[in-house]
PDB file of N, CA and C in Angstrom:
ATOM      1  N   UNK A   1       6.911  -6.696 -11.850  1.00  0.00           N
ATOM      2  CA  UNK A   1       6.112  -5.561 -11.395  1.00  0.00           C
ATOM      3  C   UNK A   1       6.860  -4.762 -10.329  1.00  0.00           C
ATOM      4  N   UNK A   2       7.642  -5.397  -9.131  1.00  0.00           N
ATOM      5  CA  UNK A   2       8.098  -4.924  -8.605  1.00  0.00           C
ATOM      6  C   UNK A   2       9.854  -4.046  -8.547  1.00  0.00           C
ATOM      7  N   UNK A   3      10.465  -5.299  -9.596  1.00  0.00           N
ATOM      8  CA  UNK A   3      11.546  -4.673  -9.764  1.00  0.00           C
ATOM      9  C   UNK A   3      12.271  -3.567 -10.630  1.00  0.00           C
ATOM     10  N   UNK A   4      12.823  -3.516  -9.720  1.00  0.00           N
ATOM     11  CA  UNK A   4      13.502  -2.091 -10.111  1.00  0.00           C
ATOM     12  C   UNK A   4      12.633  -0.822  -9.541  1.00  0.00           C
ATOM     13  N   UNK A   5      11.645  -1.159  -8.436  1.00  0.00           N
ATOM     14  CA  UNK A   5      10.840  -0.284  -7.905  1.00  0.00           C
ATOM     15  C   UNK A   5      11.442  -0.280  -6.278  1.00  0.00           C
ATOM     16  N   UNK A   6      12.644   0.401  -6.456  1.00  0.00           N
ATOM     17  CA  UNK A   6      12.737   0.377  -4.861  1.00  0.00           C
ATOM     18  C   UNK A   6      12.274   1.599  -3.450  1.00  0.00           C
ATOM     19  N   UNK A   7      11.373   1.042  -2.719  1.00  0.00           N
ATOM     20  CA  UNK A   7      10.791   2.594  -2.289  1.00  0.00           C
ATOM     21  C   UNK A   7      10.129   1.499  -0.694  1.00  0.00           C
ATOM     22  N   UNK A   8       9.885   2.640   0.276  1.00  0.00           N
ATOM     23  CA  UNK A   8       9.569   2.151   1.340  1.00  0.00           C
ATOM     24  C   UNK A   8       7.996   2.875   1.458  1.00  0.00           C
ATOM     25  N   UNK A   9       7.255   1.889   1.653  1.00  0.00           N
ATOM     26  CA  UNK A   9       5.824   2.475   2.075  1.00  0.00           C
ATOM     27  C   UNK A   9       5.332   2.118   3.419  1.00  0.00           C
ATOM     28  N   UNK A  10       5.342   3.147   4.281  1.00  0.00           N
ATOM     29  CA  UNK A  10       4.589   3.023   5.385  1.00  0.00           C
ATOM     30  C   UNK A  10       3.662   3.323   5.494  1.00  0.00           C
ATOM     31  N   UNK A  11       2.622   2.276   6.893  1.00  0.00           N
ATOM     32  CA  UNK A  11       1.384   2.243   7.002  1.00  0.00           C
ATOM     33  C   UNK A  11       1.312   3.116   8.459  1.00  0.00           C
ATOM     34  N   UNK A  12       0.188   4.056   8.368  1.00  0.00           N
ATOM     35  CA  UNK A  12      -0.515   4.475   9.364  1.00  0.00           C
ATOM     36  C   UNK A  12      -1.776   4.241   9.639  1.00  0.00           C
ATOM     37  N   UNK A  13      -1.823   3.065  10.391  1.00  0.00           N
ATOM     38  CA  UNK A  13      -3.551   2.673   9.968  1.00  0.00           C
ATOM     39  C   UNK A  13      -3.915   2.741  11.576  1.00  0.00           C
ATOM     40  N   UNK A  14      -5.312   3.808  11.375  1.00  0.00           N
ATOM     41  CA  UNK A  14      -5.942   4.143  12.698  1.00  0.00           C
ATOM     42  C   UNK A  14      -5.907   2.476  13.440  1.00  0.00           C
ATOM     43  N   UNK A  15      -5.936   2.830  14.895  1.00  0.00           N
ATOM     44  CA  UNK A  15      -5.414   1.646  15.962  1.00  0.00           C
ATOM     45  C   UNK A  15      -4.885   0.578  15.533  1.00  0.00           C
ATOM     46  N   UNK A  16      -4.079   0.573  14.520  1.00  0.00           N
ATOM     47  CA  UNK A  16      -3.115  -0.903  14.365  1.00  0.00           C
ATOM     48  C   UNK A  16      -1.316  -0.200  15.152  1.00  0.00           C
ATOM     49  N   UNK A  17      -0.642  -0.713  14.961  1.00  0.00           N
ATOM     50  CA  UNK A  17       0.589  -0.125  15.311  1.00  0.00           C
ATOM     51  C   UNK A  17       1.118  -0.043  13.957  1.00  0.00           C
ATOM     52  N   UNK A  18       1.685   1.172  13.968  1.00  0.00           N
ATOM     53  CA  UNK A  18       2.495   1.461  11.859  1.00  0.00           C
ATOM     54  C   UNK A  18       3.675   0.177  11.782  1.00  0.00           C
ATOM     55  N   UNK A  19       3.508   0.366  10.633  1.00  0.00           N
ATOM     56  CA  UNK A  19       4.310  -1.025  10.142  1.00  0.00           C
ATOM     57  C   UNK A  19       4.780  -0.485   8.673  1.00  0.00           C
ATOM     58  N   UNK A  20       5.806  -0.940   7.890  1.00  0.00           N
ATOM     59  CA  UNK A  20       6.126  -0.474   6.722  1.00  0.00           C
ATOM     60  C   UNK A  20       6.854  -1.768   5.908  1.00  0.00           C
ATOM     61  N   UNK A  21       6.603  -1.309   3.616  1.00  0.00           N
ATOM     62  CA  UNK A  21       6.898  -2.355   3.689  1.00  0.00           C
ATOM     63  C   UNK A  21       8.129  -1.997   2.969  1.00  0.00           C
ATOM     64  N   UNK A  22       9.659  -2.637   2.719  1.00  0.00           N
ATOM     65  CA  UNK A  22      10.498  -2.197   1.896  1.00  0.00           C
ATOM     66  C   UNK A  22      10.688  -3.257   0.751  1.00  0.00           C
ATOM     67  N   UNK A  23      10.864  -2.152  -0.593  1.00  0.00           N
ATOM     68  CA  UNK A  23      10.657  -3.214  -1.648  1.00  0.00           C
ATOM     69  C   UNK A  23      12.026  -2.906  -2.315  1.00  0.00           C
ATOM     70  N   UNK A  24      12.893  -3.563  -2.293  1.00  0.00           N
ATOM     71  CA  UNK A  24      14.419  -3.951  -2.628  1.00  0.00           C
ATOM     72  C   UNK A  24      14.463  -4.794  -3.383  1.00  0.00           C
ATOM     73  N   UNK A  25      15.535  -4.584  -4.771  1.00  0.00           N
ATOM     74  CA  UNK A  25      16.074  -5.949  -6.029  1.00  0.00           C
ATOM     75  C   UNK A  25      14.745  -6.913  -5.739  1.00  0.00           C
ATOM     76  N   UNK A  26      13.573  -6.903  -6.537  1.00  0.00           N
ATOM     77  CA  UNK A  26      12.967  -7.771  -6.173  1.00  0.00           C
ATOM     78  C   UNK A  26      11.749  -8.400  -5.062  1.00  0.00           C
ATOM     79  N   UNK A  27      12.310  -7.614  -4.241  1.00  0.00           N
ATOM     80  CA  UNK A  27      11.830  -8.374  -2.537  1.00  0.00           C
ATOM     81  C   UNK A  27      11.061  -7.733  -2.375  1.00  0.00           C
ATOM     82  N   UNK A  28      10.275  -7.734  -0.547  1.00  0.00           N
ATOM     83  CA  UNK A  28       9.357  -7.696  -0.121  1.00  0.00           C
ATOM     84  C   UNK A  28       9.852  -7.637   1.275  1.00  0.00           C
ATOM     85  N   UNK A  29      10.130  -6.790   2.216  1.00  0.00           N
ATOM     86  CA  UNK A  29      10.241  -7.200   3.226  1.00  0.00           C
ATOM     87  C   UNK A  29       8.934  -6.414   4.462  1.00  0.00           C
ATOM     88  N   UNK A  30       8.502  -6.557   5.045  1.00  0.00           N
ATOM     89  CA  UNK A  30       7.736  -6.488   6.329  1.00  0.00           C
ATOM     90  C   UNK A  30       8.401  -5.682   7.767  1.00  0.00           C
ATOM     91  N   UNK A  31       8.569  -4.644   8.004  1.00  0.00           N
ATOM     92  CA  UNK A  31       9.050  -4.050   9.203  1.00  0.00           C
ATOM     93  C   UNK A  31       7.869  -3.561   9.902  1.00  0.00           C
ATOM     94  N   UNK A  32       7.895  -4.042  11.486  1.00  0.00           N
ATOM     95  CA  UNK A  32       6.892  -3.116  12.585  1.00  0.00           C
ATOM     96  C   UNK A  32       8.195  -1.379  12.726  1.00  0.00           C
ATOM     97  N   UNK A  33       7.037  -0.758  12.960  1.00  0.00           N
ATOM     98  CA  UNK A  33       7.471   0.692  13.445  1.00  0.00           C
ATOM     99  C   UNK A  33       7.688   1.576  12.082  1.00  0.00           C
ATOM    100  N   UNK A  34       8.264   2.762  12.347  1.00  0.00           N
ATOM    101  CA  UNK A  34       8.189   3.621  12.069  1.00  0.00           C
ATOM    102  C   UNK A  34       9.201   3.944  11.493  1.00  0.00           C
ATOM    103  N   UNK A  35       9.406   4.103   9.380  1.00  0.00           N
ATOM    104  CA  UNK A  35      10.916   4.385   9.036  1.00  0.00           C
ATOM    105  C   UNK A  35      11.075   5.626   9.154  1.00  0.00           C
ATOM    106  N   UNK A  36      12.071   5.977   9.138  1.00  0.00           N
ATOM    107  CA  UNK A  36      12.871   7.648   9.336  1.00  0.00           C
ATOM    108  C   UNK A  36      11.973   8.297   8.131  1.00  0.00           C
ATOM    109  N   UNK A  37      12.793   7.555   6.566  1.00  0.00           N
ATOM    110  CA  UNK A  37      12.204   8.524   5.438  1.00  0.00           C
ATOM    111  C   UNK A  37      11.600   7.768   4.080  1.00  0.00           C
ATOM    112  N   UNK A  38      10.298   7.222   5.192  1.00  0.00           N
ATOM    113  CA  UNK A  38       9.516   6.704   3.615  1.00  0.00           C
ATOM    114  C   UNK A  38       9.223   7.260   2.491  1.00  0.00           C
ATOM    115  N   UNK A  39       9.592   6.526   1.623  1.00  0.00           N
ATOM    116  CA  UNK A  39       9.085   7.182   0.396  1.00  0.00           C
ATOM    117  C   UNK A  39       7.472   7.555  -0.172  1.00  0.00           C
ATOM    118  N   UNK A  40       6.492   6.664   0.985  1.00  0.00           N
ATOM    119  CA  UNK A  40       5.153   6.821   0.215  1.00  0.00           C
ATOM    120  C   UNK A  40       4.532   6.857   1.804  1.00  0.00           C
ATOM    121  N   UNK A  41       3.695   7.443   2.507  1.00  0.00           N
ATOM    122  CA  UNK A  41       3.005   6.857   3.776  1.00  0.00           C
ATOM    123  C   UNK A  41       1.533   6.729   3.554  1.00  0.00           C
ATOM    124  N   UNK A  42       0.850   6.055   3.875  1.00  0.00           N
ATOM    125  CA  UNK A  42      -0.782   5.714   3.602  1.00  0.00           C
ATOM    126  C   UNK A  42      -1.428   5.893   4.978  1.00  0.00           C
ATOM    127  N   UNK A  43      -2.381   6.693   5.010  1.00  0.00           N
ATOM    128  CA  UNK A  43      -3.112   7.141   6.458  1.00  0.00           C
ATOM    129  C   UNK A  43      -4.560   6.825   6.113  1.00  0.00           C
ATOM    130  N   UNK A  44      -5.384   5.812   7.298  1.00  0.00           N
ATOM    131  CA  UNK A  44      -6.373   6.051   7.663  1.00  0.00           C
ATOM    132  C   UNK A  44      -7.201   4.736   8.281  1.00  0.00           C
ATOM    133  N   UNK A  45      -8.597   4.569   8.282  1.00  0.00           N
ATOM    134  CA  UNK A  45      -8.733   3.819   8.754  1.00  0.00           C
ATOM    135  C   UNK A  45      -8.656   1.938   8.410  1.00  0.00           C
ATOM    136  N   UNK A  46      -8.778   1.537   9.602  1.00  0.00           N
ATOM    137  CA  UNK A  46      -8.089  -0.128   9.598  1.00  0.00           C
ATOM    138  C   UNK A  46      -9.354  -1.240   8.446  1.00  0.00           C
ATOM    139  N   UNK A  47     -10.459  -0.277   8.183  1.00  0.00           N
ATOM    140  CA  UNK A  47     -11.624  -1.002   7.990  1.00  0.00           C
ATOM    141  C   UNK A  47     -11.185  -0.737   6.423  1.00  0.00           C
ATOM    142  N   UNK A  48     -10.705   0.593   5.761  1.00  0.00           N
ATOM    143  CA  UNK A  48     -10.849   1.135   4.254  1.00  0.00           C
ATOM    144  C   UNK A  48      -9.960   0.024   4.278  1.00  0.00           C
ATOM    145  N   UNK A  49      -8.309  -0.220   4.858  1.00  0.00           N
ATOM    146  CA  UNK A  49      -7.622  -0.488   4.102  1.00  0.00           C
ATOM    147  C   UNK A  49      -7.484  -2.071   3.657  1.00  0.00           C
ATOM    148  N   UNK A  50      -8.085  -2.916   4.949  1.00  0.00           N
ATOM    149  CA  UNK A  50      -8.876  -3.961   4.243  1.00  0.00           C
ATOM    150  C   UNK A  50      -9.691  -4.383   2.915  1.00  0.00           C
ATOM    151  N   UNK A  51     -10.851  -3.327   3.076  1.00  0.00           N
ATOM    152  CA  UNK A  51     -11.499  -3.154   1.564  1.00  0.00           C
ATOM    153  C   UNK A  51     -10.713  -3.246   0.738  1.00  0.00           C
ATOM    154  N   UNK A  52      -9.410  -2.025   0.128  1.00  0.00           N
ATOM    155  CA  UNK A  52      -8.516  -2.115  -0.478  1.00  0.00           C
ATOM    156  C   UNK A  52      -7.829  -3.156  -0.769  1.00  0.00           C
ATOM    157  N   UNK A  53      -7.100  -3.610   0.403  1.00  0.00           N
ATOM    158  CA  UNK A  53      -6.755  -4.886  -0.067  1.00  0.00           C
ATOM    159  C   UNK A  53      -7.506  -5.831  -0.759  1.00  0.00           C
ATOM    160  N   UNK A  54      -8.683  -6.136  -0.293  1.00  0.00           N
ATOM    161  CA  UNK A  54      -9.383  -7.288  -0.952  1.00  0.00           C
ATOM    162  C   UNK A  54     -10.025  -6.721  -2.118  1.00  0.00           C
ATOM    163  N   UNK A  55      -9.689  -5.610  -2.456  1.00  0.00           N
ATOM    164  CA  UNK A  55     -10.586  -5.311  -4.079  1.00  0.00           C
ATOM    165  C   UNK A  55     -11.990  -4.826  -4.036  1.00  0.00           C
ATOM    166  N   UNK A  56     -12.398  -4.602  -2.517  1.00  0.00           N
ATOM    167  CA  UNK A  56     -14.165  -4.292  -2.153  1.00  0.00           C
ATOM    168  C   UNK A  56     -14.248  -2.736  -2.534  1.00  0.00           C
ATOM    169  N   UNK A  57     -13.050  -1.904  -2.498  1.00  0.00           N
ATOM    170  CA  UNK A  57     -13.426  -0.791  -2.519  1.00  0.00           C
ATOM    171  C   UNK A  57     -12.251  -0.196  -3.463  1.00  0.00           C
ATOM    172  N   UNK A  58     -12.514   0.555  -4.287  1.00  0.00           N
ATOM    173  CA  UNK A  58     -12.079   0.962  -5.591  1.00  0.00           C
ATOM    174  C   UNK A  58     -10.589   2.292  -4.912  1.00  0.00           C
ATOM    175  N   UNK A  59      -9.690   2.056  -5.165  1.00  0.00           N
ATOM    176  CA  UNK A  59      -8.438   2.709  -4.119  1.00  0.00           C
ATOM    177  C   UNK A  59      -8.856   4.518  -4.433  1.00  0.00           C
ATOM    178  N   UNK A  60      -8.806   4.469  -5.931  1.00  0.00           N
ATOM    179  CA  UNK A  60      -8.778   6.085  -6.251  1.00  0.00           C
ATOM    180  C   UNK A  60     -10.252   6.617  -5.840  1.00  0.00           C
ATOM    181  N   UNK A  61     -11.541   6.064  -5.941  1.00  0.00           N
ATOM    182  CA  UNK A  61     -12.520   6.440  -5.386  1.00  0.00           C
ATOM    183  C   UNK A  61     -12.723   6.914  -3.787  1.00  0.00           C
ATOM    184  N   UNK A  62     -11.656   5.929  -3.213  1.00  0.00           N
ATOM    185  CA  UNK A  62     -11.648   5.662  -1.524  1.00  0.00           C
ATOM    186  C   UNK A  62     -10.617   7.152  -1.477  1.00  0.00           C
ATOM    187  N   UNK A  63      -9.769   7.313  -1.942  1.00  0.00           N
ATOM    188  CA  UNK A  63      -9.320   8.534  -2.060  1.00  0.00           C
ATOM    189  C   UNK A  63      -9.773   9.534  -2.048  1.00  0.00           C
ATOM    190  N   UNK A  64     -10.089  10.027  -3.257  1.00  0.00           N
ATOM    191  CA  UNK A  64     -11.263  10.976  -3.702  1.00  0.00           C
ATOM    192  C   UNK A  64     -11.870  11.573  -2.491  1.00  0.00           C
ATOM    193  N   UNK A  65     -12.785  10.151  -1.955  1.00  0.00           N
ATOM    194  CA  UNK A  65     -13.760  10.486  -1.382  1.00  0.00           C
ATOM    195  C   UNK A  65     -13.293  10.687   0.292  1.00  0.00           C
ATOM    196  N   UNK A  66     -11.896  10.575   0.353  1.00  0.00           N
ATOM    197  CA  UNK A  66     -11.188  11.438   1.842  1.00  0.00           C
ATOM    198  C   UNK A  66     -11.008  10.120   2.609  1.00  0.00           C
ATOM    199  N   UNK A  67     -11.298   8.971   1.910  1.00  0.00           N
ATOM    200  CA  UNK A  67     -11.094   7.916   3.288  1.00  0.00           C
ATOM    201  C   UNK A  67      -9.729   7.252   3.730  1.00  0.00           C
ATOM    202  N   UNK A  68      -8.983   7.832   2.636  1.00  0.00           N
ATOM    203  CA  UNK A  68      -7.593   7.312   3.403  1.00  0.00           C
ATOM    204  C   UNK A  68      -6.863   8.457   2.555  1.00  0.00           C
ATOM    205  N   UNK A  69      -5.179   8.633   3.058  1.00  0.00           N
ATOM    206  CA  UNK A  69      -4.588  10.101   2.769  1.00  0.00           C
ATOM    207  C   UNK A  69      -3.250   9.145   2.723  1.00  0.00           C
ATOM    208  N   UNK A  70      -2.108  10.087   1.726  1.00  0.00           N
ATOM    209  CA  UNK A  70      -1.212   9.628   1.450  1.00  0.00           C
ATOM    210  C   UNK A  70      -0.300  10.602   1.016  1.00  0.00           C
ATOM    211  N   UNK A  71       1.059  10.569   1.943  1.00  0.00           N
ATOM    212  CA  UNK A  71       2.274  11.730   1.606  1.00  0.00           C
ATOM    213  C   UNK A  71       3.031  10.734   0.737  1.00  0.00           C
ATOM    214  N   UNK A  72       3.580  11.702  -0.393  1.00  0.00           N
ATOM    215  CA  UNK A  72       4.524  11.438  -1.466  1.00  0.00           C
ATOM    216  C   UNK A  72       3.770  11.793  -2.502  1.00  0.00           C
ATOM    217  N   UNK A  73       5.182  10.889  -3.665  1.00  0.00           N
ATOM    218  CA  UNK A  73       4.260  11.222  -4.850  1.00  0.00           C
ATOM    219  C   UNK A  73       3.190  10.643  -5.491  1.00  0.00           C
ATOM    220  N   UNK A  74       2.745  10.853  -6.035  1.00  0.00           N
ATOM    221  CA  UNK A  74       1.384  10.525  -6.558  1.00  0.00           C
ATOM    222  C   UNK A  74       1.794   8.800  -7.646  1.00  0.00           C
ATOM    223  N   UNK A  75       2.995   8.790  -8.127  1.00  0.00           N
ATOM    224  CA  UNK A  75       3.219   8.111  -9.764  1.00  0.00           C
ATOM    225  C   UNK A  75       3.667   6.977  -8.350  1.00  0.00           C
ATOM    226  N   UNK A  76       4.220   7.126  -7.139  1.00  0.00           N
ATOM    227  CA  UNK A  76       4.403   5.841  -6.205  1.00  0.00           C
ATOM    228  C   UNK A  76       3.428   5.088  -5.843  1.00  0.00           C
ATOM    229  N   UNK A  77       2.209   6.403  -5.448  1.00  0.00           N
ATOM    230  CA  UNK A  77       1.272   5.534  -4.868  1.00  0.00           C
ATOM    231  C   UNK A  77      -0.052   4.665  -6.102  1.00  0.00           C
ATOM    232  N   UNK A  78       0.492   5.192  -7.361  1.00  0.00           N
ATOM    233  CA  UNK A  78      -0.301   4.738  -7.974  1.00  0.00           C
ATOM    234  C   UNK A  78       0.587   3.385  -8.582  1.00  0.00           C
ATOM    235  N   UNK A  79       1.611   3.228  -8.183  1.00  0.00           N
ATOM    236  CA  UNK A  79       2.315   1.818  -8.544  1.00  0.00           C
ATOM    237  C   UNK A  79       2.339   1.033  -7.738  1.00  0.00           C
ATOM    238  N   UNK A  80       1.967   1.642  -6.271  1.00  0.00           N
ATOM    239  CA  UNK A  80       1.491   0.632  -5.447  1.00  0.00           C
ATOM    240  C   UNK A  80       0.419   0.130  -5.585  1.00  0.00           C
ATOM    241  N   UNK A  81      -0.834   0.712  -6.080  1.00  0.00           N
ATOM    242  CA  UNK A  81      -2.017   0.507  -6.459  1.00  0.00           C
ATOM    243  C   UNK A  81      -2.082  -1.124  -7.403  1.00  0.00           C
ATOM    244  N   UNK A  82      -1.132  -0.628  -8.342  1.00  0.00           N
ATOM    245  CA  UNK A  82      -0.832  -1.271  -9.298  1.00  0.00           C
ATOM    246  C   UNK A  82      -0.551  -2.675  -8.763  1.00  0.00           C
ATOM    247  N   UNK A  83       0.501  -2.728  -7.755  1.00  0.00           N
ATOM    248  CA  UNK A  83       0.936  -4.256  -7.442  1.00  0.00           C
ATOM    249  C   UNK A  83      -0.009  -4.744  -6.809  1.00  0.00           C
ATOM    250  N   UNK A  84      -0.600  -4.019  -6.102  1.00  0.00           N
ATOM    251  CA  UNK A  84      -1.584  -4.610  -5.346  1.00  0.00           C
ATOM    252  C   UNK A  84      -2.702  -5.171  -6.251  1.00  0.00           C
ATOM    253  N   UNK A  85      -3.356  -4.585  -6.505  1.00  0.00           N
ATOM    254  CA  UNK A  85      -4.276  -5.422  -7.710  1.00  0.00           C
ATOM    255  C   UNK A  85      -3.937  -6.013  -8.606  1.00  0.00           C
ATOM    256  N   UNK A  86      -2.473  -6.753  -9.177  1.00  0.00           N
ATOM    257  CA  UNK A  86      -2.095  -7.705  -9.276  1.00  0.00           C
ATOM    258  C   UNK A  86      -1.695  -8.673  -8.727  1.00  0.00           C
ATOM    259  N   UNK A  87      -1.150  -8.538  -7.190  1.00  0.00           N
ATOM    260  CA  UNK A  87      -1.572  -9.338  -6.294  1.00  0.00           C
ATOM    261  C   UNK A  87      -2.814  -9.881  -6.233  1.00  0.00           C
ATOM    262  N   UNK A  88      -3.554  -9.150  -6.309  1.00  0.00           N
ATOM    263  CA  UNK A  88      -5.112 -10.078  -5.662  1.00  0.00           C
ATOM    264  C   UNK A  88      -5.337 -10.474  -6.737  1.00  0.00           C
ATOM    265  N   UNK A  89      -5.719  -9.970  -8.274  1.00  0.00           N
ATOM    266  CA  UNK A  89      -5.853 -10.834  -9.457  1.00  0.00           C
ATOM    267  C   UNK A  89      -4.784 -12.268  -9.207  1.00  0.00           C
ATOM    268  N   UNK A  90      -3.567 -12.419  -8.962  1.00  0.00           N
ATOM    269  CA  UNK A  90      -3.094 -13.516  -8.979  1.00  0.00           C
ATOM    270  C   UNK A  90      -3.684 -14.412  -7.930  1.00  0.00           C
ATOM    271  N   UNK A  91      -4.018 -14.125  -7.259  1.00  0.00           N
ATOM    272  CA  UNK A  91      -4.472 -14.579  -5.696  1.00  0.00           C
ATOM    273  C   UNK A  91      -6.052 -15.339  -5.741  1.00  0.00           C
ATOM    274  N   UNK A  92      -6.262 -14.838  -7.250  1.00  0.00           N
ATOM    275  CA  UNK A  92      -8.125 -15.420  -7.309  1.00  0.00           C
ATOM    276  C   UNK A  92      -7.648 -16.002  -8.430  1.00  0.00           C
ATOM    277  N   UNK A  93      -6.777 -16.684  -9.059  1.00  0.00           N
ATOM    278  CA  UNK A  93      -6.899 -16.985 -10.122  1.00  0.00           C
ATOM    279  C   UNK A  93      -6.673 -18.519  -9.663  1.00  0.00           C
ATOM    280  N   UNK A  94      -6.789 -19.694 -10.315  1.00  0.00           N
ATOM    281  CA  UNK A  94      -7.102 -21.309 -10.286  1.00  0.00           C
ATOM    282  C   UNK A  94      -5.531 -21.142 -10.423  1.00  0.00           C
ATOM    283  N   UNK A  95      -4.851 -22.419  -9.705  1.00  0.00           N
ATOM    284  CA  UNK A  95      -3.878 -22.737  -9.693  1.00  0.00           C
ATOM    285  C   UNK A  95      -3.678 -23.494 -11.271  1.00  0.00           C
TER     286      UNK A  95
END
């Protein structure tokens, strides 16, 4: 899912400190602060993007409906979408 998807997504999430993640050959890495030139940035609050993560709140609806904002292109952030809810499908599934 991830490879061959190399792109940096940073987080702007109201009162957390930004953090970004870079996805390289494979990987996953975790940086605090602020990259020069992300490829995707996600803005808003600390409460939506929880929801999101855990699958409570539907990403393109939460969109739509203005609760979180995102510079780049559109085909990135919808492949982030993508890993992510295969993340959590893997994540609920029985060992």
């Amino acid at each position: 899912m991830i490879s061959g998807w190399d792109r940096i997504v940073q987080f702007n999430i109201t009162g957390e400190a930004p953090f970004y993640l870079t996805f390289a050959s494979g990987q996953i890495l975790l940086s605090d602060g602020v990259h020069e030139k992300p490829d995707l940035t996600l803005k808003g609050a600390e409460d939506v993007f929880y929801r999101l993560m855990t699958g409570e709140l539907d990403g393109m609806k939460a969109f739509m409906l203005g609760q979180f904002k995102f510079e780049g292109q559109f085909k990135d952030a919808a492949r982030f979408a993508q890993i992510g809810e295969t993340f959590r499908k893997s994540e609920k599934s029985p060992p």
